[in-house]
PDB file of N, CA and C in Angstrom:
ATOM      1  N   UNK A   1       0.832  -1.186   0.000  1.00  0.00           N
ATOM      2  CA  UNK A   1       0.000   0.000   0.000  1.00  0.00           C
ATOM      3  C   UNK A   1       0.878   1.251   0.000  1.00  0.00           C
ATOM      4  N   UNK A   2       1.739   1.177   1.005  1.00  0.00           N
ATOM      5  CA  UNK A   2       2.799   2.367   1.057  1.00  0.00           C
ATOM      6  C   UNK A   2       3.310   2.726  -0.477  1.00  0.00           C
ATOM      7  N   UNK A   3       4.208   1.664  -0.570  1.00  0.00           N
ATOM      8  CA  UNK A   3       4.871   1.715  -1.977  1.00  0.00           C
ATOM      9  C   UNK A   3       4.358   2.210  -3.469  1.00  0.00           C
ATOM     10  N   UNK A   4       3.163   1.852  -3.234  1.00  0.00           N
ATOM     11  CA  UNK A   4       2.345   1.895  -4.348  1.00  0.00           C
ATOM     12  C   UNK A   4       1.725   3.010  -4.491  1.00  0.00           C
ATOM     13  N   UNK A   5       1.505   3.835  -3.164  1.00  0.00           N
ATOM     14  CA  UNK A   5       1.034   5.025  -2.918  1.00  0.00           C
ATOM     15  C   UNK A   5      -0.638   4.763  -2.801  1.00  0.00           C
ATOM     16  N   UNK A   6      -1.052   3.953  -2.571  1.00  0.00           N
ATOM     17  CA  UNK A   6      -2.370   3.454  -2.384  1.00  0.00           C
ATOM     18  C   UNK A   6      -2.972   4.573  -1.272  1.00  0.00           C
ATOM     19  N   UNK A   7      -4.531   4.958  -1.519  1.00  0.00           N
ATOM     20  CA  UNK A   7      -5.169   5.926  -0.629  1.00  0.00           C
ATOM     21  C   UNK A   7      -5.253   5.186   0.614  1.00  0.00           C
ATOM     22  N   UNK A   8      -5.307   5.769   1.644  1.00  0.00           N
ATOM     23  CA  UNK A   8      -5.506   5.218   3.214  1.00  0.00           C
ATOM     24  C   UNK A   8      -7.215   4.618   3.470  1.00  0.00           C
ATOM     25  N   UNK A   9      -7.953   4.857   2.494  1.00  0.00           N
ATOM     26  CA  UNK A   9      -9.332   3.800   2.564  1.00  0.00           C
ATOM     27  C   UNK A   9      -9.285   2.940   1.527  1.00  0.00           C
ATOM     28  N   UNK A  10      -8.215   2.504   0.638  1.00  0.00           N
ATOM     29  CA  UNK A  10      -8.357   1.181  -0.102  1.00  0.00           C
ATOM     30  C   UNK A  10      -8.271   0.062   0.657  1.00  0.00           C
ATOM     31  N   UNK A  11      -9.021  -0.822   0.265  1.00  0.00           N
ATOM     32  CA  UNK A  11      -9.169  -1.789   0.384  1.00  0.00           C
ATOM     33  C   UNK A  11      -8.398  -2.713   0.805  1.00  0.00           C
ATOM     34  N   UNK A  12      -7.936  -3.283   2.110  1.00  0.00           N
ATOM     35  CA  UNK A  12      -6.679  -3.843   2.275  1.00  0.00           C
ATOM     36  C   UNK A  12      -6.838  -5.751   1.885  1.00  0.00           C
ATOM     37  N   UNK A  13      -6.889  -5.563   0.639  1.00  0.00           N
ATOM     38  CA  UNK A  13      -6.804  -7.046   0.288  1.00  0.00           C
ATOM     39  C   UNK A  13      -6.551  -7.247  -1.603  1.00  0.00           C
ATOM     40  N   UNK A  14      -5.979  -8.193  -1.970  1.00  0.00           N
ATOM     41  CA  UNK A  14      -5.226  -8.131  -3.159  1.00  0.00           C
ATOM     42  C   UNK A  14      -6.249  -7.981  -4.359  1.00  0.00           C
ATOM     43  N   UNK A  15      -7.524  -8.019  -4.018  1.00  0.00           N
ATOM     44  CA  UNK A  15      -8.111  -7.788  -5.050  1.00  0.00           C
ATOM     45  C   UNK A  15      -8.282  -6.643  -5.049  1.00  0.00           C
ATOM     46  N   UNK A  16      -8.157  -5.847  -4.563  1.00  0.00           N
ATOM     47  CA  UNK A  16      -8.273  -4.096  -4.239  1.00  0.00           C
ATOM     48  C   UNK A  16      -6.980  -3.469  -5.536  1.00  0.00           C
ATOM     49  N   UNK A  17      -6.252  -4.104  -6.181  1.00  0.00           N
ATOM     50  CA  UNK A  17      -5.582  -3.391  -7.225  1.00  0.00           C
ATOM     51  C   UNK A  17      -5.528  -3.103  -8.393  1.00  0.00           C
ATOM     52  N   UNK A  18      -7.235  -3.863  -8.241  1.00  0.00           N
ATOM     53  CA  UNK A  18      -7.440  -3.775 -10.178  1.00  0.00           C
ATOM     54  C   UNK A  18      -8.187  -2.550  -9.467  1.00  0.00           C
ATOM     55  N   UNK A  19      -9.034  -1.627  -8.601  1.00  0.00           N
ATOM     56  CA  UNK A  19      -9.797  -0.225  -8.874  1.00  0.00           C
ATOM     57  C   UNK A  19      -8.888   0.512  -9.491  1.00  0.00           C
ATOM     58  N   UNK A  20      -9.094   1.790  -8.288  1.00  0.00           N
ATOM     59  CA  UNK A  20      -9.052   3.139  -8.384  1.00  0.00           C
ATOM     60  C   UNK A  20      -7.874   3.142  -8.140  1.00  0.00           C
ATOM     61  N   UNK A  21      -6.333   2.728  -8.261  1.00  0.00           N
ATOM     62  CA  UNK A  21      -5.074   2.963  -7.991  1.00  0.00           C
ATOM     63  C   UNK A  21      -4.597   3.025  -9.737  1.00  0.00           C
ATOM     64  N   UNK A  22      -3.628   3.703  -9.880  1.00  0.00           N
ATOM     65  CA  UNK A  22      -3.028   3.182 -10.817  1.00  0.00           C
ATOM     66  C   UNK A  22      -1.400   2.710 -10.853  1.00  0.00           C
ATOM     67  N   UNK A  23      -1.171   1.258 -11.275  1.00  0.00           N
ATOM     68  CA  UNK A  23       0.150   0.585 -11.041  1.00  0.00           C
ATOM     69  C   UNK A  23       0.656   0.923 -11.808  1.00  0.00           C
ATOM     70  N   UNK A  24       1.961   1.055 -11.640  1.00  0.00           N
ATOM     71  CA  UNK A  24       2.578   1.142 -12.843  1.00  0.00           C
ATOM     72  C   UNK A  24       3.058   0.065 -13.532  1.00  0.00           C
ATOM     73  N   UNK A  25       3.736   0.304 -14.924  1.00  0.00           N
ATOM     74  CA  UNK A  25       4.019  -0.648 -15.999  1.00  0.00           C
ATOM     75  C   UNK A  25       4.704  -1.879 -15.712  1.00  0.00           C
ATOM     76  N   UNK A  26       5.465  -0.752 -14.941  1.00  0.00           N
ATOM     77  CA  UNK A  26       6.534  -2.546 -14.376  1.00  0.00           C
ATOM     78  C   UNK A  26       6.734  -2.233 -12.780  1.00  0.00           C
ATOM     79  N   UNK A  27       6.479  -3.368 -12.250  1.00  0.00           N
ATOM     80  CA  UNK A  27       6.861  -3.481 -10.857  1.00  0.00           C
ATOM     81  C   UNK A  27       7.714  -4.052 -10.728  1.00  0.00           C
ATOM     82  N   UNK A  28       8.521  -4.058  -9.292  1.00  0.00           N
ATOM     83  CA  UNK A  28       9.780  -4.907  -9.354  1.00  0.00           C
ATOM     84  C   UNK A  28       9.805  -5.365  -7.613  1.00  0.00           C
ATOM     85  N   UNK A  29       9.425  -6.446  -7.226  1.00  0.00           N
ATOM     86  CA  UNK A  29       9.134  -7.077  -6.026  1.00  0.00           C
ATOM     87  C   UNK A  29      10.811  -7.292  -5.830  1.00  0.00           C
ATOM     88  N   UNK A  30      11.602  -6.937  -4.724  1.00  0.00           N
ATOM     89  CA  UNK A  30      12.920  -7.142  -4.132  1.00  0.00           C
ATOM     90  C   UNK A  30      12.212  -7.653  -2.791  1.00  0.00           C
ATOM     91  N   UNK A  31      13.002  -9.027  -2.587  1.00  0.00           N
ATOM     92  CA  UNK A  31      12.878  -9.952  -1.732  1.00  0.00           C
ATOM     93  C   UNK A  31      11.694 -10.978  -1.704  1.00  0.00           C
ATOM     94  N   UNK A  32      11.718 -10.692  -2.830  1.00  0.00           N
ATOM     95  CA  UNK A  32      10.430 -11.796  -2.865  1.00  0.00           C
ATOM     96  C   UNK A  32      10.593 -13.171  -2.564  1.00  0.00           C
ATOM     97  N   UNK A  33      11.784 -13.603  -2.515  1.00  0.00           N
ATOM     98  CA  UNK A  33      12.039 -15.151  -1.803  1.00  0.00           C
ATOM     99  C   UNK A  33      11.908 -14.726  -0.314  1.00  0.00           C
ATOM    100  N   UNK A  34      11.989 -13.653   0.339  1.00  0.00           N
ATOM    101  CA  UNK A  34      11.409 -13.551   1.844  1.00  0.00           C
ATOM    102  C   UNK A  34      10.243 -13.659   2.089  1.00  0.00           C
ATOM    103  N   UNK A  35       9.616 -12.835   1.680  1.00  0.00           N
ATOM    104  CA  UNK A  35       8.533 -12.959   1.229  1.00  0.00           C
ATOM    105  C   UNK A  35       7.131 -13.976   1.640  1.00  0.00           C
ATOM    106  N   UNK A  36       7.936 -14.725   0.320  1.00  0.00           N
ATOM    107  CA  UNK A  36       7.061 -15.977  -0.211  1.00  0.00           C
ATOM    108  C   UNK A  36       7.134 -17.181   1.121  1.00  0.00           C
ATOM    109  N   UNK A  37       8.503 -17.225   1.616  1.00  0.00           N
ATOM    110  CA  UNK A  37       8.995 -17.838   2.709  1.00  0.00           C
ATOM    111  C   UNK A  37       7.941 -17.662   4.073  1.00  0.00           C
ATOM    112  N   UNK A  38       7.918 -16.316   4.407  1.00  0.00           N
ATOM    113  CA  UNK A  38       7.475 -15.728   5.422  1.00  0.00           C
ATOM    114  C   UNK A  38       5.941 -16.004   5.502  1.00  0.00           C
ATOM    115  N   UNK A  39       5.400 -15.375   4.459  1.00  0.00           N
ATOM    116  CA  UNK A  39       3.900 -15.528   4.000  1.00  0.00           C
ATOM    117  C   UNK A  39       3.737 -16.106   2.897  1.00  0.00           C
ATOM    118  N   UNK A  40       3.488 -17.238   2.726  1.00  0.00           N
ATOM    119  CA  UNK A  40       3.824 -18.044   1.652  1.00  0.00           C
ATOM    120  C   UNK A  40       2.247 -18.199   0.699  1.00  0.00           C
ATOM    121  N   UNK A  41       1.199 -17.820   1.621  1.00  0.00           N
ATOM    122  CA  UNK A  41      -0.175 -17.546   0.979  1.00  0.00           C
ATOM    123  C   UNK A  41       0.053 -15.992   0.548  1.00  0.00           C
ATOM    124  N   UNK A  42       0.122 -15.090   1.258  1.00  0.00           N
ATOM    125  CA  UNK A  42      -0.108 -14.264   0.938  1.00  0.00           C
ATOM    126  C   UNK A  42       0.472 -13.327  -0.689  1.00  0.00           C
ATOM    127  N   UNK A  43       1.998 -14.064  -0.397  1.00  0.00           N
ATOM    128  CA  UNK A  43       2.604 -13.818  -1.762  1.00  0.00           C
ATOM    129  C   UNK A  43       2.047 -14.491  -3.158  1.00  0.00           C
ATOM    130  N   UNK A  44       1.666 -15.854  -2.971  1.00  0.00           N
ATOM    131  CA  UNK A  44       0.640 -16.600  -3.916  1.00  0.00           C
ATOM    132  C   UNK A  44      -0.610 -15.990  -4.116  1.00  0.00           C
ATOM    133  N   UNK A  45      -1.430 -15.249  -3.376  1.00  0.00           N
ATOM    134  CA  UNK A  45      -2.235 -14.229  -3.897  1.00  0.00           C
ATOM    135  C   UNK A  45      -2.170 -13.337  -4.588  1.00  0.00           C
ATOM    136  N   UNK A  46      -0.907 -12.813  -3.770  1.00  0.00           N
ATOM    137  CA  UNK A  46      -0.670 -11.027  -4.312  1.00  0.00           C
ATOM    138  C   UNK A  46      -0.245 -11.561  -6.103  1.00  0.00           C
ATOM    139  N   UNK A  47       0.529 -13.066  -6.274  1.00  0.00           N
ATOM    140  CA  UNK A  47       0.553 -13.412  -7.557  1.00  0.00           C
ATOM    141  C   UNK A  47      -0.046 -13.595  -8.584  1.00  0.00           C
ATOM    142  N   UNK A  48      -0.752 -14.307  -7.996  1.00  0.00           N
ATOM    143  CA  UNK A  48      -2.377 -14.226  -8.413  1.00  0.00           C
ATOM    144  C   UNK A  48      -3.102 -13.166  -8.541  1.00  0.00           C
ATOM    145  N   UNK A  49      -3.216 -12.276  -7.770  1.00  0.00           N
ATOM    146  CA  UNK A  49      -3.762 -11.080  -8.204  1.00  0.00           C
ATOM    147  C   UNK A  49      -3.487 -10.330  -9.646  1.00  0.00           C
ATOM    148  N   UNK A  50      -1.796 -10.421  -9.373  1.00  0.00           N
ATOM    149  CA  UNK A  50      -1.672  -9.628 -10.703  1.00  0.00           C
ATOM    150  C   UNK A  50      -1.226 -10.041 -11.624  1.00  0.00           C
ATOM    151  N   UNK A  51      -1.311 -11.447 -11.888  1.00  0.00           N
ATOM    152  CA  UNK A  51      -1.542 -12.257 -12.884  1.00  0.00           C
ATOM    153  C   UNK A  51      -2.475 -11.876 -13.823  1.00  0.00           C
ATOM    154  N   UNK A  52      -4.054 -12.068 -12.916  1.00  0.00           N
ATOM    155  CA  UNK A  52      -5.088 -11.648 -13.506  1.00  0.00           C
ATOM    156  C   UNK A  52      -5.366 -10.406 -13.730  1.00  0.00           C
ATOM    157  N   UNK A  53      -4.323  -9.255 -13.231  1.00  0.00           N
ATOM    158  CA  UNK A  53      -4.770  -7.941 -13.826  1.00  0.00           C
ATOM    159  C   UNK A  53      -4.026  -7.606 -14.761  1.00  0.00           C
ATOM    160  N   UNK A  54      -3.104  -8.297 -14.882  1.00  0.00           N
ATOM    161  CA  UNK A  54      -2.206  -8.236 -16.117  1.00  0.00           C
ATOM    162  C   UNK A  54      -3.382  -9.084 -17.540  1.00  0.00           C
ATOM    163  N   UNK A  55      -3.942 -10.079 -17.283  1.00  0.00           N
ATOM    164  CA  UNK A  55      -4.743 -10.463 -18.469  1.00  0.00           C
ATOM    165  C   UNK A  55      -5.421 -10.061 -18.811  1.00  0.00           C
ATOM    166  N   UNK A  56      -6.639  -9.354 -17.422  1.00  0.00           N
ATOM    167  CA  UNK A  56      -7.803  -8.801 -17.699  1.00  0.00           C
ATOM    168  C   UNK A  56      -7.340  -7.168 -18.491  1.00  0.00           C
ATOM    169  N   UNK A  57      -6.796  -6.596 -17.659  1.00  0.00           N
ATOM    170  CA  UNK A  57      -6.580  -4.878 -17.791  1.00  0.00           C
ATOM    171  C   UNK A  57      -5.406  -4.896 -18.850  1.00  0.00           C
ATOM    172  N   UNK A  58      -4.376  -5.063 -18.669  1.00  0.00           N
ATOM    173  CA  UNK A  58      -3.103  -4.673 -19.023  1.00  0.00           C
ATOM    174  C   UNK A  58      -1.450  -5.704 -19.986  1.00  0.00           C
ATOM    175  N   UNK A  59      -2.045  -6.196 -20.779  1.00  0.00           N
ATOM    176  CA  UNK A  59      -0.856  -7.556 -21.128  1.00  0.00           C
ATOM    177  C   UNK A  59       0.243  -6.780 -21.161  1.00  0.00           C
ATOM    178  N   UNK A  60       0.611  -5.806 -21.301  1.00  0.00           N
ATOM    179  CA  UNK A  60       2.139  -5.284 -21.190  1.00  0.00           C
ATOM    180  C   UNK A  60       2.594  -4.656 -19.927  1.00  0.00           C
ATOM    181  N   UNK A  61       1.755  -4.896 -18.648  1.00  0.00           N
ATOM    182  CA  UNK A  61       1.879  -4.871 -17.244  1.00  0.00           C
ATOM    183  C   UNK A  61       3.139  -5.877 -16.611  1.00  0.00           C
ATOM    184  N   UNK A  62       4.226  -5.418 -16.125  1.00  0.00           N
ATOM    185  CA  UNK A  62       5.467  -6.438 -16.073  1.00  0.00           C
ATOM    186  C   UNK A  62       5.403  -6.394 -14.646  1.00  0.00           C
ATOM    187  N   UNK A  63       5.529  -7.476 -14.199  1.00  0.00           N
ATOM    188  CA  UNK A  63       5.912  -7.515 -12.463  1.00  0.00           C
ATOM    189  C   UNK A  63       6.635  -8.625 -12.004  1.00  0.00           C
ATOM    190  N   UNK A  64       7.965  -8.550 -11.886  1.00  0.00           N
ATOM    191  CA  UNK A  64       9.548  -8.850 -11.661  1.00  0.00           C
ATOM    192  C   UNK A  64       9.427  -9.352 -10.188  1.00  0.00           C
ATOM    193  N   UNK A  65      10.109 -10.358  -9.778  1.00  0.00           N
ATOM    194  CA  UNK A  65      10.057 -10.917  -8.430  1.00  0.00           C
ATOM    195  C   UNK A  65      11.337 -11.578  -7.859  1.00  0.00           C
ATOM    196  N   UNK A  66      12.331 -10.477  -7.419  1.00  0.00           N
ATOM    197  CA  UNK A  66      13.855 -10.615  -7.204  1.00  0.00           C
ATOM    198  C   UNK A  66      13.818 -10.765  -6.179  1.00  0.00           C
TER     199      UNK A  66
END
């Protein structure tokens, strides 16, 4: 939310990033093997999430996971 600059009443859950935010083109997740480790659902969502907003909204939407 921080990062992204997300408003302080969005929606705190991963489907909340296809609204009213706009992502940018390419994201770039650093530490994402912590991450995934730590919260190992939650990162499989957030993947999932923008998997599907990359198909639905955006196919040239890039999101990198270092």
């Amino acid at each position: 939310m921080r990062e992204l600059c997300f408003p302080e009443f969005y929606g705190m859950n991963w489907d909340a990033i296809t609204g009213l935010v706009s992502i940018p083109e390419h994201v770039r997740f650093l530490g994402w093997d912590q991450l995934a480790a730590g919260v190992p659902r939650g990162a499989a969502m957030l993947r999932r999430a923008l998997d599907d907003y990359q198909v639905a909204y955006r196919p040239q939407f890039v999101a990198e996971y270092a």
